[in-house]
Protein backbone atom coordinates (compact mmCIF):
# COMPACT_ATOMS: atom_id res chain seq x y z
CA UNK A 1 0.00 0.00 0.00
CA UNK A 2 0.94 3.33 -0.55
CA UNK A 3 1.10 5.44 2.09
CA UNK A 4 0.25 8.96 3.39
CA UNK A 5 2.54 9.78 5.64
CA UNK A 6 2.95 13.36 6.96
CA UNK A 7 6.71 13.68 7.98
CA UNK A 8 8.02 16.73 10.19
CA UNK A 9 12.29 16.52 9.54
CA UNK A 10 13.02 19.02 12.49
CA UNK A 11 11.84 16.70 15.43
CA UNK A 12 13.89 13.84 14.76
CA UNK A 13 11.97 12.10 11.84
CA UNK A 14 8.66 11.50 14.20
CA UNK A 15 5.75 11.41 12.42
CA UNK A 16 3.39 14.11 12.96
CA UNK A 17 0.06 15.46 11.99
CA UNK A 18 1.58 18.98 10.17
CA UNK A 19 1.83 19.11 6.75
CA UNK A 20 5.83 20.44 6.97
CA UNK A 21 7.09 16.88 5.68
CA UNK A 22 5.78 15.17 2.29
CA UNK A 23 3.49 13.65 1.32
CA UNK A 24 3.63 10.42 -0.66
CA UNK A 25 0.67 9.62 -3.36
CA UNK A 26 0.18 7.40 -6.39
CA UNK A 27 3.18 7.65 -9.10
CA UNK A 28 2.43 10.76 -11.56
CA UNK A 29 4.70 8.52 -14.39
CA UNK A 30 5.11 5.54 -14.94
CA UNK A 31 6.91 3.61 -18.18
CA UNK A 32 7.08 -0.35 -18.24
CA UNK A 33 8.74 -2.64 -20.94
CA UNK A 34 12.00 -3.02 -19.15
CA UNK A 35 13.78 -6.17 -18.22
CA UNK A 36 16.10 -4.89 -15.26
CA UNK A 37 16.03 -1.00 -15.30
CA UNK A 38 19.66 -0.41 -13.41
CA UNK A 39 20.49 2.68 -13.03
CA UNK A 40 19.72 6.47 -14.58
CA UNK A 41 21.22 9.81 -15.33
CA UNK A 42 19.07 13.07 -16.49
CA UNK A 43 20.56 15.31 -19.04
CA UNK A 44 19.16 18.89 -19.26
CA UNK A 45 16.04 17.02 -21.54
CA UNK A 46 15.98 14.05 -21.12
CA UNK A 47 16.19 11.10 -18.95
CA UNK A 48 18.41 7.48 -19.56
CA UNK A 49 17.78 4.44 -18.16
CA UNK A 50 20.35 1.01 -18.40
CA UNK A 51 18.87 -2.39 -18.68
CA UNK A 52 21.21 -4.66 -17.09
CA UNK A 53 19.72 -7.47 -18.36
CA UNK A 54 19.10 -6.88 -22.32
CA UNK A 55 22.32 -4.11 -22.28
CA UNK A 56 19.96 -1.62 -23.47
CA UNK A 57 20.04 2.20 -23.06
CA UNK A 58 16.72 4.10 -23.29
CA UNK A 59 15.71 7.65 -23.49
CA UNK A 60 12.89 8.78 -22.23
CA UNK A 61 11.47 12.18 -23.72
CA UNK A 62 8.62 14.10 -22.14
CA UNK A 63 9.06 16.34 -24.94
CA UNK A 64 8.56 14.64 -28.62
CA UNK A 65 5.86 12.77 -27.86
CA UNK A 66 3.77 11.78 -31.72
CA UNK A 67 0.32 11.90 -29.52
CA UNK A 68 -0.56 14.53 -27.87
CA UNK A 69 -2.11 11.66 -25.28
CA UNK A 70 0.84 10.09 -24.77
CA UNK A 71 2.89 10.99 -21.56
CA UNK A 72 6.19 10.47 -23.05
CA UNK A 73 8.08 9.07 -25.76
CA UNK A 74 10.32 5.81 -24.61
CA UNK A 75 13.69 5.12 -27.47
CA UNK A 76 16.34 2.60 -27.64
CA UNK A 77 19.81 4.79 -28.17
CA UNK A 78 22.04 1.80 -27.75
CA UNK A 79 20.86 -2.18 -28.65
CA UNK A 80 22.39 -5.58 -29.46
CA UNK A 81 25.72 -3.77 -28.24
CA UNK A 82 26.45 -4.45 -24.92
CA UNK A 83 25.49 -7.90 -23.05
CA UNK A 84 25.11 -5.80 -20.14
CA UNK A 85 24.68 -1.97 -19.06
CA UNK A 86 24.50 -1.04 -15.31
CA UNK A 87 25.77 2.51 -14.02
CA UNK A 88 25.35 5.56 -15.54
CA UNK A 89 26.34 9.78 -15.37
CA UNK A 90 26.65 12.56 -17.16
CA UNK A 91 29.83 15.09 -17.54
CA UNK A 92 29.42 18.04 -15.58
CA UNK A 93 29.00 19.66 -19.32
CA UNK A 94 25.92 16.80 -20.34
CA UNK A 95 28.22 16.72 -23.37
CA UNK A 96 29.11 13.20 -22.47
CA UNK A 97 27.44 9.87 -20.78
CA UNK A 98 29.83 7.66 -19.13
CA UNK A 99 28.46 3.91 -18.34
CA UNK A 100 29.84 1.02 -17.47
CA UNK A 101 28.92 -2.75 -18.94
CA UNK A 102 29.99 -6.20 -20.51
CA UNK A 103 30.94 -6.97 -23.85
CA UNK A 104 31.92 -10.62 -24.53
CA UNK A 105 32.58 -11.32 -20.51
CA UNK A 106 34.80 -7.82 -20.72
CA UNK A 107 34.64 -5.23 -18.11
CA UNK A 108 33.84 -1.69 -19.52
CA UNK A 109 34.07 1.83 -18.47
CA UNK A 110 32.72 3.41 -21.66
CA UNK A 111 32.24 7.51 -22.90
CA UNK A 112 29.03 7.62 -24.88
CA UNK A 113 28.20 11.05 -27.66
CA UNK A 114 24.08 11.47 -26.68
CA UNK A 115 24.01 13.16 -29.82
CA UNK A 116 25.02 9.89 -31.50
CA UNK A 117 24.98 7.17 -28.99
CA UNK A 118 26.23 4.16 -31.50
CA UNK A 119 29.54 6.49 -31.37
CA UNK A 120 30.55 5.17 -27.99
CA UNK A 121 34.37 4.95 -27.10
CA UNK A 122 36.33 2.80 -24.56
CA UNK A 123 38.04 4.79 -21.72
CA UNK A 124 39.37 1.24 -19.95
CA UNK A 125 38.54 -1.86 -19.11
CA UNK A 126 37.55 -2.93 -15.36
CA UNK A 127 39.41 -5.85 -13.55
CA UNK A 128 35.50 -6.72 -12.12
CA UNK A 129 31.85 -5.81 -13.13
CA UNK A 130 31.04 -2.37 -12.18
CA UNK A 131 27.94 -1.44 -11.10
CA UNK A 132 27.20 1.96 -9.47
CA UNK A 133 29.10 5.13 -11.36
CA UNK A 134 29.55 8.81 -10.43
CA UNK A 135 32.04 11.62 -11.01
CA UNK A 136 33.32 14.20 -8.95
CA UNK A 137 33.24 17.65 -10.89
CA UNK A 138 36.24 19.32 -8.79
CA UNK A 139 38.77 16.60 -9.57
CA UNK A 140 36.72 15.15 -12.82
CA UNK A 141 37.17 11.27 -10.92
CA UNK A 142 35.14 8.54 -11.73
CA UNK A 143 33.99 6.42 -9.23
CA UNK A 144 33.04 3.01 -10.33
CA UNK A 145 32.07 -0.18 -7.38
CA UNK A 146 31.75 -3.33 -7.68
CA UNK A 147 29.93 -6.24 -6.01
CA UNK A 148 32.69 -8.40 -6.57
CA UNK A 149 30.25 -11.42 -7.45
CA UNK A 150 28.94 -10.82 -3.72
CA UNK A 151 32.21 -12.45 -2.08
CA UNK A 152 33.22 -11.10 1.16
CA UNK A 153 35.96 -8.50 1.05
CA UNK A 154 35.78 -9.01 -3.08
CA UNK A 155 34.24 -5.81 -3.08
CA UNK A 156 36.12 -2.33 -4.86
CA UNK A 157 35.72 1.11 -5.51
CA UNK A 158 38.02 2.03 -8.53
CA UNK A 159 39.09 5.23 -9.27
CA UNK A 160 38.94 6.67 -13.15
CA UNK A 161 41.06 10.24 -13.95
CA UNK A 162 39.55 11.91 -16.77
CA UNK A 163 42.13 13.28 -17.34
CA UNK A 164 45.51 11.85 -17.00
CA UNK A 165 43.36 8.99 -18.31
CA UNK A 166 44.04 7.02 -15.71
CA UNK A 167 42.35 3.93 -13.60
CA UNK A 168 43.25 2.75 -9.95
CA UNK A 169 41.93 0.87 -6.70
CA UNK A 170 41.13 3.53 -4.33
CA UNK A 171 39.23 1.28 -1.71
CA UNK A 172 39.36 -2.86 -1.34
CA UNK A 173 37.92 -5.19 1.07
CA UNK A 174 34.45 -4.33 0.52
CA UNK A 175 31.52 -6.49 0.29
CA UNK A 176 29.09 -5.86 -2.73
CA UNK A 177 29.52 -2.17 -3.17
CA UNK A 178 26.56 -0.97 -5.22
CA UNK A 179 25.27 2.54 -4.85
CA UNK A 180 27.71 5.52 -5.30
CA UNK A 181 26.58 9.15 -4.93
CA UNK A 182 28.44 12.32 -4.18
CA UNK A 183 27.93 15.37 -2.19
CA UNK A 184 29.68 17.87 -4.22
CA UNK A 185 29.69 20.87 -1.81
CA UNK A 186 31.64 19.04 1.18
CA UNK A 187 33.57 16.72 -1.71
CA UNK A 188 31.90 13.56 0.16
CA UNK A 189 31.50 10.02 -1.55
CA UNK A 190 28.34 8.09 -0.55
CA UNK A 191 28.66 4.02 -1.57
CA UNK A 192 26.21 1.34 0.02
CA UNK A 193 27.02 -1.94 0.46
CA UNK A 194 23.62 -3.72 -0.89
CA UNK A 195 23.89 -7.00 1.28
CA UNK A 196 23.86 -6.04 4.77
CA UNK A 197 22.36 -2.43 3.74
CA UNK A 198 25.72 -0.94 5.38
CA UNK A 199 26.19 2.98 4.14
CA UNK A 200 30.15 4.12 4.16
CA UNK A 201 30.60 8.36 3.28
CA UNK A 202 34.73 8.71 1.97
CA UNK A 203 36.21 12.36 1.70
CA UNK A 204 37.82 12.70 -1.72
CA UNK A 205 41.10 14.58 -1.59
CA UNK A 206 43.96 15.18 -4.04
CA UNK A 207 47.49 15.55 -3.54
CA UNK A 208 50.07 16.41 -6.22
CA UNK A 209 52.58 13.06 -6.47
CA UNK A 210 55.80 13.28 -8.54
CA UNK A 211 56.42 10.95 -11.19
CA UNK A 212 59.68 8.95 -11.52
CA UNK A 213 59.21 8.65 -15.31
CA UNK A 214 58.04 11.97 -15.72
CA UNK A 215 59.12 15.19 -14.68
CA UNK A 216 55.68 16.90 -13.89
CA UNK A 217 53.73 16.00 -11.01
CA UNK A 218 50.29 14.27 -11.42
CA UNK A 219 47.18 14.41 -9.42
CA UNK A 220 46.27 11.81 -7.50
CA UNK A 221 42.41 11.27 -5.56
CA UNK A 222 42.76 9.56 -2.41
CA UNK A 223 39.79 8.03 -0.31
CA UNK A 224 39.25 8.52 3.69
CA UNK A 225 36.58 7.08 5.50
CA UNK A 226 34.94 9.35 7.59
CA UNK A 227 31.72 7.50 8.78
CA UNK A 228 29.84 4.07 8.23
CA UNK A 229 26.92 2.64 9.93
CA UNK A 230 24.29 0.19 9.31
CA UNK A 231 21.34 1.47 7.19
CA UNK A 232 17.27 1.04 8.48
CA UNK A 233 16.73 -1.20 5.61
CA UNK A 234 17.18 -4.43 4.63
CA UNK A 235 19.30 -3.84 1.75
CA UNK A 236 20.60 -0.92 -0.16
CA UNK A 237 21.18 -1.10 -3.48
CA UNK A 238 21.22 2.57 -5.33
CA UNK A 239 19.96 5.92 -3.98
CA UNK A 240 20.37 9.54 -4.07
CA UNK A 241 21.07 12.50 -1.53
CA UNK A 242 18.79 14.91 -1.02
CA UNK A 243 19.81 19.01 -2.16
CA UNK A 244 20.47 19.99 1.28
CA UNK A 245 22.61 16.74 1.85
CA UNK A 246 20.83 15.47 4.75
CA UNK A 247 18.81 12.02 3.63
CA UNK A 248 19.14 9.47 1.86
CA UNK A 249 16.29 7.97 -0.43
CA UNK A 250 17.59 4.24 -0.89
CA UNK A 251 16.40 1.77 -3.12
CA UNK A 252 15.56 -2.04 -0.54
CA UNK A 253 16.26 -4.41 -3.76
CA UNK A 254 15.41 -7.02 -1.43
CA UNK A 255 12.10 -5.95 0.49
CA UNK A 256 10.48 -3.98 -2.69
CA UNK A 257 10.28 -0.96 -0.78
CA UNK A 258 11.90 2.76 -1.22
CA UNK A 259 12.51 4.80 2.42
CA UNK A 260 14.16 8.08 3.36
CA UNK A 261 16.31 7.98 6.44
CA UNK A 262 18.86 10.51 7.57
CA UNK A 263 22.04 10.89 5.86
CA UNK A 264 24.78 11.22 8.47
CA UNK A 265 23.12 7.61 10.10
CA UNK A 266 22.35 9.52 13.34
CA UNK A 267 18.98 7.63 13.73
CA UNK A 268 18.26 4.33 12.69
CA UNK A 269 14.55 5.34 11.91
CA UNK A 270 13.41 5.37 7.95
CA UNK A 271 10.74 6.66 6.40
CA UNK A 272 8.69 4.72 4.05
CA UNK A 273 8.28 6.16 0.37
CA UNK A 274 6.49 3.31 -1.38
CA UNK A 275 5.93 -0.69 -0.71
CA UNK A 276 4.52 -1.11 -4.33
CA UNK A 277 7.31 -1.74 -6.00
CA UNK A 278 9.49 -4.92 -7.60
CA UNK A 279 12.94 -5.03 -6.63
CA UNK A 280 13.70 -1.68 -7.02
CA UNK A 281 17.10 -0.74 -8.14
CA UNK A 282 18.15 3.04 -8.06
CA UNK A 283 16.47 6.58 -6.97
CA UNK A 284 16.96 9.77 -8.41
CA UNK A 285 15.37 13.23 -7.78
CA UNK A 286 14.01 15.06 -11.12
CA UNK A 287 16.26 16.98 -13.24
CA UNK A 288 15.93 19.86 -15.95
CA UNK A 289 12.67 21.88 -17.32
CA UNK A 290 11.18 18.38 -18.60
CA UNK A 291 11.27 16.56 -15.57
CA UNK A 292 9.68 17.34 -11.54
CA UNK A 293 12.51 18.17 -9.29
CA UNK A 294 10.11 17.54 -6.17
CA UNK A 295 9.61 14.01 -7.44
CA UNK A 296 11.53 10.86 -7.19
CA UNK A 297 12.19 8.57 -10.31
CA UNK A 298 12.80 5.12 -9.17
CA UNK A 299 13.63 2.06 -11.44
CA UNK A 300 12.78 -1.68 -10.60
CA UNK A 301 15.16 -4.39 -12.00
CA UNK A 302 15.25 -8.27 -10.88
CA UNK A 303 14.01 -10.29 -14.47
CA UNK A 304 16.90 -11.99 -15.54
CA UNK A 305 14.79 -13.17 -18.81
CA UNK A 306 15.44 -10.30 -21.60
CA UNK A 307 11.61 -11.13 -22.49
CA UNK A 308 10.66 -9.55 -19.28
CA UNK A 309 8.91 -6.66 -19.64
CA UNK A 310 7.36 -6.21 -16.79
CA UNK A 311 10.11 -3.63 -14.90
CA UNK A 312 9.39 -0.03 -14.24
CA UNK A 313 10.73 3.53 -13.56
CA UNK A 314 8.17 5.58 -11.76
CA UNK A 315 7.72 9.43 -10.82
CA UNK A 316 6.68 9.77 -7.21
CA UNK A 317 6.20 13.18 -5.53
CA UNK A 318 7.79 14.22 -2.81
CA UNK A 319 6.53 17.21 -0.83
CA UNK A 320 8.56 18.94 1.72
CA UNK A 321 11.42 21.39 0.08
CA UNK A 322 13.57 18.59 0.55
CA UNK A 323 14.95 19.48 -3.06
């Protein structure tokens, strides 16, 4: 059922009867015909969506619609290219989409042209699957993780320099790192751990090291872990922050559910967004004219037949001034 729920932030995240919090209410959008929606990214028009499962990257246009009764208009960009697409962001310009995926049981951190998405180039390949992806505009880093086939301590965060062009490990000994979102203002890295629902926030630094091939110095990002703490939920797979960096909206793969809880893991209360969902796999707030920025998107994921096409993503307002 979805619920109602009335939700005052400034007394600890009690429910209350003013109308302060938001308010949660049947989805405003909502596009089937995916196998295992992954992961999405919103460009100033549009919004992209992976499929893990077929590798296929759709666009979803609220814009170009043929019928003026049709909500929006859903396209494949990318098909019968990839065996698998998961993770997915945009350069801080939209001029580019970086993903990562499989090709012929090869790792891939790929640069895709949205202008002409069958123009895709390889930046490198990954030593394991990646899964969740995001970039850091101040030092232009890619962040990739990886599950590491759900083995304990098989679990990375790798590190991708746009521009030295350069991949490392930044973080091992993790156990099936999913989600990755940054807070950009205080340069914080956000990655769940889906199995076990355990949350642990990095801060991203760079130092200047000195080559001893070379005679300039390069950059290099460094992780430090500043907090970590066991989640509300049963598992985490993707999620987002909200804009004043203070909760989390998480994605519970494993208990169909999407819930709000506080950011810095100071309560272990969470909100309840929505319980009608299947397996949902990532949450992102609106972007750009086209799309609500006081709404969630969510996408569900779990069919590992490509036939399936039975998966979602789903608007869902949020009402509060949370974003």
């Amino acid at each position: 059922i979805l619920l109602l729920l009335l939700i005052n932030f400034n007394f600890n995240f009690n429910i209350n009867n003013n109308n302060n919090g938001f308010i949660n209410c049947l989805p405003l959008l909502s596009i089937d015909g995916f196998a295992w929606a992954e992961n999405m990214a919103f460009d100033n028009s549009n919004l992209y969506v992976t499929d893990a499962t077929t590798g296929y990257l759709w666009k979803i246009d609220l814009t170009n619609t043929q019928l003026q009764s049709e909500q929006y208009e859903k396209i494949i960009v990318i098909k019968n290219q990839f065996d698998s697409l998961c993770g997915i962001c945009f350069s801080t310009d939209f001029s580019t989409l970086f993903a990562v995926g499989r090709l012929n049981n090869e790792n891939l951190l790929i640069a895709i042209n949205p202008m002409n998405p069958l123009n895709w180039s390889l930046l490198t390949k990954l030593p394991l699957p990646g899964n969740g992806l995001t970039l850091h505009h101040t030092t232009q880093t890619l962040f990739i993780t990886t599950e590491g086939n759900f083995l304990p301590s098989n679990g990375y965060i790798y590190c991708f320099d746009l521009i030295s062009k350069t991949l490392n490990t930044c973080i091992s000994n993790l156990y099936s790192a999913d989600g990755a979102f940054i807070d950009q203002q205080n340069n914080l890295l956000y990655v769940s751990q889906v199995l076990g629902a355990k949350m642990l926030i990095y801060n991203i630094s760079q130092s200047q090291s000195q080559s001893q091939s070379q005679s300039q110095s390069q950059s290099l990002v460094t992780l430090q872990l500043v907090n970590s703490y066991k989640t509300p939920l049963k598992s985490l797979d993707d999620f987002c922050l909200s804009s004043d960096n203070k909760y989390i909206f998480g994605a519970d793969f494993l208990n169909n559910t999407v819930s709000v809880f506080m950011a810095d893991g100071s309560t272990n209360e969470a909100i309840l967004i929505s319980d009608q969902l299947t397996q949902p796999t990532s949450v992102r707030f609106g972007f750009g004219p086209n799309f609500d920025s006081k709404s969630i998107y969510i996408t569900e994921g779990g069919a590992i037949s490509p036939l399936a096409k039975d998966r979602r993503v789903i608007q869902i307002p949020i009402f509060n001034n949370l974003n």
